[in-house]
N, C-alpha and C. Protein backbone atom coordinates (compact mmCIF):
# COMPACT_ATOMS: atom_id res chain seq x y z
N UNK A 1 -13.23 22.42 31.30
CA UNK A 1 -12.43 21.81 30.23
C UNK A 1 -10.97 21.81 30.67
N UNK A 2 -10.49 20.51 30.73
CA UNK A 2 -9.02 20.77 30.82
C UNK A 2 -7.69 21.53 30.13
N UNK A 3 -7.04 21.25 30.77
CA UNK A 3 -5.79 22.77 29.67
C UNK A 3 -5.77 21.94 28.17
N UNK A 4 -4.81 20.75 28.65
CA UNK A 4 -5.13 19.29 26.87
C UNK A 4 -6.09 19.98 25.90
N UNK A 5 -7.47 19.80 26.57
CA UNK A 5 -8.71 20.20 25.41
C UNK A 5 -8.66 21.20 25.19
N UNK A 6 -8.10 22.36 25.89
CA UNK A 6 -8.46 23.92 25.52
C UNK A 6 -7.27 24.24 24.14
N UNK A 7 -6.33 23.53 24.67
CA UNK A 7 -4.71 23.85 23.68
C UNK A 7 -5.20 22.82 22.61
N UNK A 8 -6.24 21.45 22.78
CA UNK A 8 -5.93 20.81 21.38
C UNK A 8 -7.12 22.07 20.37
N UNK A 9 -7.97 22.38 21.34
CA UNK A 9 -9.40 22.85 20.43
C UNK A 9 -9.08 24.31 19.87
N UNK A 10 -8.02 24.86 20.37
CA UNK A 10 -7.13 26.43 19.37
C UNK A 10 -6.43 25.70 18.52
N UNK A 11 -5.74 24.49 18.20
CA UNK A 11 -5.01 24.15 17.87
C UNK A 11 -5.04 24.09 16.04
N UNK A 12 -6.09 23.90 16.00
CA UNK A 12 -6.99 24.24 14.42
C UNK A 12 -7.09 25.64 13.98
N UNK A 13 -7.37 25.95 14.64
CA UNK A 13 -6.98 28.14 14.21
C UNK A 13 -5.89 28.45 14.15
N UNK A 14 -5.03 28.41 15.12
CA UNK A 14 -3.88 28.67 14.53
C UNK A 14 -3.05 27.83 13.50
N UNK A 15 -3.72 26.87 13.23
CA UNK A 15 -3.11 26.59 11.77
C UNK A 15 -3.95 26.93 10.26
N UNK A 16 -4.91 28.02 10.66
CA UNK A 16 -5.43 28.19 9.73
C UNK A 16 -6.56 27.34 8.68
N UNK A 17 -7.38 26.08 9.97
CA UNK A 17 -8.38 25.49 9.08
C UNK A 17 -9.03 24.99 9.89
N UNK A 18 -10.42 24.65 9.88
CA UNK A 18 -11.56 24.46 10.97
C UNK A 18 -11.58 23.62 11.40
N UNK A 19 -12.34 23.07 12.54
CA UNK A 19 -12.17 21.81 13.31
C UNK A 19 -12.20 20.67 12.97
N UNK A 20 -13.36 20.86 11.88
CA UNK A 20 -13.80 19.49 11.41
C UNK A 20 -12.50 19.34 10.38
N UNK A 21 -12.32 20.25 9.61
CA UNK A 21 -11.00 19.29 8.79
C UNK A 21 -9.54 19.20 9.45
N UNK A 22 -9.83 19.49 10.21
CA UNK A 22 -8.51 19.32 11.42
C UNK A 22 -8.72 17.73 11.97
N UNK A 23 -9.84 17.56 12.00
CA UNK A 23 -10.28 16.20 12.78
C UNK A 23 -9.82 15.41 11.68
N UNK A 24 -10.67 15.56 10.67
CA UNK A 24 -10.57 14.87 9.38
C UNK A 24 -9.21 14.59 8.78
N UNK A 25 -8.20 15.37 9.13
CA UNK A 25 -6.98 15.31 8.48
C UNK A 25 -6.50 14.44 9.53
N UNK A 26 -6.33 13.68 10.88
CA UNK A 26 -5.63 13.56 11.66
C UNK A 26 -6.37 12.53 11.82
N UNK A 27 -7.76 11.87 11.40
CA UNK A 27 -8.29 10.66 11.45
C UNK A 27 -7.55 10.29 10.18
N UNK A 28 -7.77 10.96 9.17
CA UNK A 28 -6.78 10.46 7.59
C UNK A 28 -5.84 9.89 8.03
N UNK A 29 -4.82 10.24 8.52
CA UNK A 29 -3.40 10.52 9.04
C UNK A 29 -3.08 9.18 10.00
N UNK A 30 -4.34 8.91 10.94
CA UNK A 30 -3.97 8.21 11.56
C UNK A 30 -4.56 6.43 11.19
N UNK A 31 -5.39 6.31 10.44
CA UNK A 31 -6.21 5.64 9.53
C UNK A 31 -6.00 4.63 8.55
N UNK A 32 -4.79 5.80 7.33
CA UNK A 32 -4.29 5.24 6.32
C UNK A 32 -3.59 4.41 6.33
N UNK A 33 -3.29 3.47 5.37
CA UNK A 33 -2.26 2.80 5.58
C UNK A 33 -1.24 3.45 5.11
N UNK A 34 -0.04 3.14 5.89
CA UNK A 34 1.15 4.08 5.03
C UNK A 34 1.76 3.41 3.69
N UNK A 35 2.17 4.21 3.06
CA UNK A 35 2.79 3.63 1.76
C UNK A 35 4.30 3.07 2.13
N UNK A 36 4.31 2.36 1.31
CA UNK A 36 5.97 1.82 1.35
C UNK A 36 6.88 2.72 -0.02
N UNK A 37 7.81 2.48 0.15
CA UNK A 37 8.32 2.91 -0.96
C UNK A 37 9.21 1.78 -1.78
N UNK A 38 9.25 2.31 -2.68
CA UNK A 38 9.79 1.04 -4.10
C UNK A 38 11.16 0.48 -3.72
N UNK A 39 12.11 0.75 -2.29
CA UNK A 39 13.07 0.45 -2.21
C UNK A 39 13.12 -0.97 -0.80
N UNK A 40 11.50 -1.06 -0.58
CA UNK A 40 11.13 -1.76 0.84
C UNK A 40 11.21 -3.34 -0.16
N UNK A 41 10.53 -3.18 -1.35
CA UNK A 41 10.38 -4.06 -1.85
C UNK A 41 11.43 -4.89 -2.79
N UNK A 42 12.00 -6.56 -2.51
CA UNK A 42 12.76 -7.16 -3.42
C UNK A 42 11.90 -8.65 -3.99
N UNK A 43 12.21 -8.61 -5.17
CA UNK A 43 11.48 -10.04 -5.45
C UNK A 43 12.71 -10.64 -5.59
N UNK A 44 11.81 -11.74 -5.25
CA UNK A 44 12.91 -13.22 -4.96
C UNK A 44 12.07 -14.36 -5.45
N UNK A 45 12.12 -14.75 -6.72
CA UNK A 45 11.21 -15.79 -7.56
C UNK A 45 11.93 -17.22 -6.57
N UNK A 46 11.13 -18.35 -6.67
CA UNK A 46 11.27 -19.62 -6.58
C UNK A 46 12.46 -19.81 -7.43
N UNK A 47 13.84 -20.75 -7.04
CA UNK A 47 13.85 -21.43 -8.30
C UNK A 47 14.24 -22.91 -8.14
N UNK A 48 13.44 -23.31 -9.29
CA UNK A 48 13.19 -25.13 -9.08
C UNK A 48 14.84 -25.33 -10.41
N UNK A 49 15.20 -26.29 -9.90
CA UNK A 49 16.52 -27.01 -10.85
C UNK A 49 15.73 -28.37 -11.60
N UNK A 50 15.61 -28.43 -12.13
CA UNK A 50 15.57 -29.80 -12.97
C UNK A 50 15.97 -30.40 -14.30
N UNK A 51 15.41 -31.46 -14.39
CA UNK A 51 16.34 -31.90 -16.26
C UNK A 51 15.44 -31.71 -17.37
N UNK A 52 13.73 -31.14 -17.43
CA UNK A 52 12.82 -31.24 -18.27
C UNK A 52 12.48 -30.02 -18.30
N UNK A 53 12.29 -29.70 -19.60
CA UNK A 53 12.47 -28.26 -20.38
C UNK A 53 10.92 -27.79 -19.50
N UNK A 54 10.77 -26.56 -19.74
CA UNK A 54 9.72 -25.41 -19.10
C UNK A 54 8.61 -26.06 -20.00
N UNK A 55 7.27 -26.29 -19.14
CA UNK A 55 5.71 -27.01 -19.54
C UNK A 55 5.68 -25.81 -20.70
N UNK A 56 5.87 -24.49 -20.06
CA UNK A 56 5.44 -23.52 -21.57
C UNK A 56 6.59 -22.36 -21.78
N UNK A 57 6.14 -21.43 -22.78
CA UNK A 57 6.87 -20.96 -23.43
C UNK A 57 6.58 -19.62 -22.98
N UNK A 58 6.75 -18.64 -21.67
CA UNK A 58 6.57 -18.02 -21.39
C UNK A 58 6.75 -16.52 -22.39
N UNK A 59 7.28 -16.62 -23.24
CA UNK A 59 7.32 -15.46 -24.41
C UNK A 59 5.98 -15.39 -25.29
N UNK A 60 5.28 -16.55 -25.10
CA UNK A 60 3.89 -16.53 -26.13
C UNK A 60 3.29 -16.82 -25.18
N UNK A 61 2.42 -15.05 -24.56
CA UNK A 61 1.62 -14.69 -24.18
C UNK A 61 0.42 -15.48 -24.14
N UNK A 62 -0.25 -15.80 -25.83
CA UNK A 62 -1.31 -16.96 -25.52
C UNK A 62 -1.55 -17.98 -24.89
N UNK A 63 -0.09 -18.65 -25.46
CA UNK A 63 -0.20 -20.37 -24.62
C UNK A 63 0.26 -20.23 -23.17
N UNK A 64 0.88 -19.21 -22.45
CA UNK A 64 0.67 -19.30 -21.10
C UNK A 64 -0.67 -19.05 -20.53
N UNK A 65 -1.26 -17.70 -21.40
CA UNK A 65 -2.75 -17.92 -20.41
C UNK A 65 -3.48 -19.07 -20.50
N UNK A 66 -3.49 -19.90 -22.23
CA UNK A 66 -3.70 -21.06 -22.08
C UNK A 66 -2.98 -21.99 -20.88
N UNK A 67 -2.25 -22.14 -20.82
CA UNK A 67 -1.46 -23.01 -19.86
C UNK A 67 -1.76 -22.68 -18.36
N UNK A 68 -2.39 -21.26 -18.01
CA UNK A 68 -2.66 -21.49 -16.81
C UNK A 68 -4.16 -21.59 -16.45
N UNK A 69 -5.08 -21.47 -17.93
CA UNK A 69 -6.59 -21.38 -17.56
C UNK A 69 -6.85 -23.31 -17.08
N UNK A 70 -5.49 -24.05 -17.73
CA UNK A 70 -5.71 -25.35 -18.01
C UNK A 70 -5.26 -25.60 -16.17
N UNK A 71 -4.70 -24.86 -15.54
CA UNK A 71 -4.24 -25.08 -14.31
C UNK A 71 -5.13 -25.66 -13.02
C-alpha cells in the first residue's frame, strides 16, 4: 500500500468517525451542488415601453391566472 493510502485510510480515526462515513461525507461534499447565496442573485424583469394599457390587472390574482391559463 502506498504512503497516500496508508495516511488517507488513518485519516478517518483520527477524526473520530469510520470509514464508511468518512467516504460518505466527502462523496456528499464532493457531489452536491453548492448553494448560492441570496446576494449571487439580481432580478432584472423585461421591460417593454408602449402606448396600450397592461392585457391584465396583475393585482386580481384571478384574472391573471385566468389570463395566463388563456395563454
Amino acid at each position: 500500500m502506498t504512503r497516500c493510502c496508508y495516511r488517507q485510510r488513518n485519516l478517518p480515526g483520527r477524526r473520530g468517525v469510520t470509514l464508511t462515513r468518512f467516504v460518505e461525507d466527502a462523496l456528499r461534499a464532493k457531489l452536491m451542488p453548492v448553494a448560492r447565496s441570496a446576494g449571487d442573485y439580481r432580478f432584472d424583469p423585461p421591460i417593454v415601453r408602449g402606448d396600450k394599457p397592461p392585457a391584465v390587472d396583475v393585482a386580481d390574482r384571478n384574472e391573471l391566472y385566468d389570463f395566463l391559463d388563456r395563454e
